[in-house]
C-alpha atoms as a PDB file:
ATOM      1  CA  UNK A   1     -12.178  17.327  37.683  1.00  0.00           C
ATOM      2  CA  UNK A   2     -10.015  17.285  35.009  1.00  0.00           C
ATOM      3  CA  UNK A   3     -10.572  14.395  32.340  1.00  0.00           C
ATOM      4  CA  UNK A   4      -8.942  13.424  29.064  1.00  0.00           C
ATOM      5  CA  UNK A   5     -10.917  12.258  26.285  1.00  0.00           C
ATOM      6  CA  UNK A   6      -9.748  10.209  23.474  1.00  0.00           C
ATOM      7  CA  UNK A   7      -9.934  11.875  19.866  1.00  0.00           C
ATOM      8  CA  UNK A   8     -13.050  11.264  18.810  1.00  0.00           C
ATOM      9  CA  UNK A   9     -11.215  10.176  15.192  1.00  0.00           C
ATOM     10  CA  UNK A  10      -8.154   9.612  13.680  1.00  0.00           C
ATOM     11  CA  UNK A  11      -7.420  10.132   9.997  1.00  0.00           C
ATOM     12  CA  UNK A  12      -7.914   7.125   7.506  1.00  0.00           C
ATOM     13  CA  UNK A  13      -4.633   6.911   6.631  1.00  0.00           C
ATOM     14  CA  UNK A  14      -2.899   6.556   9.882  1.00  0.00           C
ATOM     15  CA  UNK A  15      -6.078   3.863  10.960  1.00  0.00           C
ATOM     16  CA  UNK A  16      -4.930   1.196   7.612  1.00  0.00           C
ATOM     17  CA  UNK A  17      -1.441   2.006   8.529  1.00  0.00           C
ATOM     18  CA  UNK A  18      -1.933   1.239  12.283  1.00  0.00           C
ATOM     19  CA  UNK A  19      -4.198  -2.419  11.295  1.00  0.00           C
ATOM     20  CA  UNK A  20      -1.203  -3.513   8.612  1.00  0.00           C
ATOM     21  CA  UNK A  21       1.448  -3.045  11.482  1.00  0.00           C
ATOM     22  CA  UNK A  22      -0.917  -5.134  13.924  1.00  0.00           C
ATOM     23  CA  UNK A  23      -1.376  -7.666  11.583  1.00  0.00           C
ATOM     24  CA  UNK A  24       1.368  -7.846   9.006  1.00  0.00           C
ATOM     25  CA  UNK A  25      -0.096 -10.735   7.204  1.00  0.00           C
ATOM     26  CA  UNK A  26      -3.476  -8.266   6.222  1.00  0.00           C
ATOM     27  CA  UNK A  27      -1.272  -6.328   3.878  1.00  0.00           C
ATOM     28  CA  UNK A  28      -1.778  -9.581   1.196  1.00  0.00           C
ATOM     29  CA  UNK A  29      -5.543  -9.327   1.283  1.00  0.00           C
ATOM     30  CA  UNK A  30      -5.349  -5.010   1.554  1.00  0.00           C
ATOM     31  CA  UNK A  31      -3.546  -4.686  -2.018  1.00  0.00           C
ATOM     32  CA  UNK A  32      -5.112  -7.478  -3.512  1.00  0.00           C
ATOM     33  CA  UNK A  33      -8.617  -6.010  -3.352  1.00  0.00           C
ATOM     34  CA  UNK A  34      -6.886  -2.700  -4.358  1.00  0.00           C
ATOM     35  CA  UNK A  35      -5.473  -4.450  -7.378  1.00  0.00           C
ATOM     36  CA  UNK A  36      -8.870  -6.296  -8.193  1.00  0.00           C
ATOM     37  CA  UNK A  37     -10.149  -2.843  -8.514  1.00  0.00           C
ATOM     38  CA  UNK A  38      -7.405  -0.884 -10.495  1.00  0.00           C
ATOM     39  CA  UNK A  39      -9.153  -0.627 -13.458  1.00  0.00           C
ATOM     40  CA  UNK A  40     -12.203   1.080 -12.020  1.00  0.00           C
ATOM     41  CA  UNK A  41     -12.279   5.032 -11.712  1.00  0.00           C
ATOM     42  CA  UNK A  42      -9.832   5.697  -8.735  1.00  0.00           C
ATOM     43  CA  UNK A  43      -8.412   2.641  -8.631  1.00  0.00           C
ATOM     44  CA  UNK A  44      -5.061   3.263  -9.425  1.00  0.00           C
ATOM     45  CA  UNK A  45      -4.726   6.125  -6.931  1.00  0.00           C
ATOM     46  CA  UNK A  46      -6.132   3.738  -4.622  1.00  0.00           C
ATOM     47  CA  UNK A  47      -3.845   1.008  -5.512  1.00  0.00           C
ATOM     48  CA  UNK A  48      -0.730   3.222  -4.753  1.00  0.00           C
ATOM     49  CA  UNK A  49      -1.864   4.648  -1.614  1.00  0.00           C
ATOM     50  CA  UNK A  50      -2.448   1.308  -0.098  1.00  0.00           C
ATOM     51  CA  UNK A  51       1.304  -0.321  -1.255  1.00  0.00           C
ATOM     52  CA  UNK A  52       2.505   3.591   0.680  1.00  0.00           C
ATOM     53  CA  UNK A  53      -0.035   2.432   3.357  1.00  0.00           C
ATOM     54  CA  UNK A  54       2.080  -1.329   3.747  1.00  0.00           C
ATOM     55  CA  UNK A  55       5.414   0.721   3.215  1.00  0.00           C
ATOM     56  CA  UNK A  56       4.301   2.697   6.094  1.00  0.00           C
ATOM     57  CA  UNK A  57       3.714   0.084   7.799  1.00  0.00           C
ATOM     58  CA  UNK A  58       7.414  -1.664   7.629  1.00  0.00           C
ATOM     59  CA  UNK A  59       8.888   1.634   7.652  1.00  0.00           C
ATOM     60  CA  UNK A  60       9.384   3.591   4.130  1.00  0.00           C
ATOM     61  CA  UNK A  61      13.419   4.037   4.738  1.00  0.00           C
ATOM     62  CA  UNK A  62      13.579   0.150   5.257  1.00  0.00           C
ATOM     63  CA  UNK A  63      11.610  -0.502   2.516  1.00  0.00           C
ATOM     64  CA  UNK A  64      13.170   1.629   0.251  1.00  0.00           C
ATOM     65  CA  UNK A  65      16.617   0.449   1.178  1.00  0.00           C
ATOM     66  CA  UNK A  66      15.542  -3.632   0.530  1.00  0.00           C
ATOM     67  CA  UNK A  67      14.533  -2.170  -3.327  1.00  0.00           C
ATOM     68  CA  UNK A  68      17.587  -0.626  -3.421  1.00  0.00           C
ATOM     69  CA  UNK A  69      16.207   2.939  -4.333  1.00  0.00           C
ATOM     70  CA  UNK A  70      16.223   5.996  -2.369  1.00  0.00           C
ATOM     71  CA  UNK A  71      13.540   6.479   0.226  1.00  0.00           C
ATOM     72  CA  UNK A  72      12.369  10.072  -1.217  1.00  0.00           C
ATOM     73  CA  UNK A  73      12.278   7.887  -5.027  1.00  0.00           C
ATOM     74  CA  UNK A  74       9.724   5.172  -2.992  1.00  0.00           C
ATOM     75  CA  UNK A  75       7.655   8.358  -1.727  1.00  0.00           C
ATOM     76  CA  UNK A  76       7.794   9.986  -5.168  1.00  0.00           C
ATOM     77  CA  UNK A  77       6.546   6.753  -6.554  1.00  0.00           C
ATOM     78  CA  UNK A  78       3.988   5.940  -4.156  1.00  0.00           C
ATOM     79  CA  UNK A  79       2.182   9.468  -4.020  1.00  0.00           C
ATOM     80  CA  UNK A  80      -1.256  10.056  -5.650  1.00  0.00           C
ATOM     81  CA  UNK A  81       0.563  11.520  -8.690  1.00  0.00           C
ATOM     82  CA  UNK A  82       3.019   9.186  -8.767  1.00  0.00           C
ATOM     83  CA  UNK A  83       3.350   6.624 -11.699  1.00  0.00           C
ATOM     84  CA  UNK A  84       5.869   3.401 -10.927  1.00  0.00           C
ATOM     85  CA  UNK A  85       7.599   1.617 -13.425  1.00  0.00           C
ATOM     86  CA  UNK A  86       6.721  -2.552 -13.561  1.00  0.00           C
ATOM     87  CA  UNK A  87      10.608  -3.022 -11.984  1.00  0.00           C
ATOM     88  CA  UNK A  88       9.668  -0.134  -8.910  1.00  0.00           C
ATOM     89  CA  UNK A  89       6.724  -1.630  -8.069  1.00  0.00           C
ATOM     90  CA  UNK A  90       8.187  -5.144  -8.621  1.00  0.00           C
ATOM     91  CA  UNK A  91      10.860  -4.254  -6.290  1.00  0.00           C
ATOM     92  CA  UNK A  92       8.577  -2.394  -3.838  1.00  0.00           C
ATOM     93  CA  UNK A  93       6.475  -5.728  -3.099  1.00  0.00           C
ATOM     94  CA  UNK A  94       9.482  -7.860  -2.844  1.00  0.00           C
ATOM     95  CA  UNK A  95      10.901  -5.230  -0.111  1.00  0.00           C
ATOM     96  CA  UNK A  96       7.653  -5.770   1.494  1.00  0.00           C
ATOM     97  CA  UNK A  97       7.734  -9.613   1.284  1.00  0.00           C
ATOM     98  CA  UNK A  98       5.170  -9.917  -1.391  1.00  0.00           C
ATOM     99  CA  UNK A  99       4.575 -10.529  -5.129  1.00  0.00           C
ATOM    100  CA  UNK A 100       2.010 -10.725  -7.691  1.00  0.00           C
ATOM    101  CA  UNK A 101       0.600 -13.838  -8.751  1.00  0.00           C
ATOM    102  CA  UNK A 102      -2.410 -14.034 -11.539  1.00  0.00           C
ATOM    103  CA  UNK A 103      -5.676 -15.783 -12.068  1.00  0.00           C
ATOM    104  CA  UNK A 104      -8.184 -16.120 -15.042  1.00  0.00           C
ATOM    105  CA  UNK A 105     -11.119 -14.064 -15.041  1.00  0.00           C
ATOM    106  CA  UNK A 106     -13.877 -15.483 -15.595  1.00  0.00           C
ATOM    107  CA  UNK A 107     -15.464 -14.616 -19.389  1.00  0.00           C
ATOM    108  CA  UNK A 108     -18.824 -13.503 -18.442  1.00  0.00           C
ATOM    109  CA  UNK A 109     -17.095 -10.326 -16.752  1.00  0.00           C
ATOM    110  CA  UNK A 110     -14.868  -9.726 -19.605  1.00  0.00           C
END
């Protein structure tokens, strides 16, 4: 008998990039506890891989083309070395239908 068995996992990446295209409307509550915790060790990396995990999601060429850059300029400035300007990533979360809005922290965690 011949049976097929599932993988038994599946990488991270492709797992976040798989729940944001189920549920497009997870991608708000994804980068904003990734941009809560940009200022902690790792954060930043973190923060860019998941806005390339919600790019993935909508498809990096379409993406890139509603910023109006080149797609291999979004992948450049989404990688773990990469380092966006304020207009790229500005432009990245409007392509992706989102944008950044502020709150006051509160003084005692100052």
């Amino acid at each position: 008998m011949n049976t097929t068995r599932p993988p038994a996992s599946r990488p991270h990446d492709a797992a976040v990039v798989e729940l944001l295209k189920a549920d497009p409307d997870f991608a708000t509550e994804y980068l904003a506890a990734a941009l809560d915790e940009a200022d902690q060790p790792g954060g930043q990396v973190a923060l860019l891989a998941a806005l390339r995990h919600v790019a993935e999601a909508q498809g990096m060429a379409a993406v890139a083309e509603r910023a109006g850059m080149p797609r291999e300029t979004l992948y450049r400035a989404l990688s773990p070395k990469g380092n966006p300007t304020i207009k790229t990533l500005l432009a990245v979360l409007g392509a992706a239908g989102l944008h950044l809005a502020l709150t006051r922290q509160d003084r005692a965690h100052v």
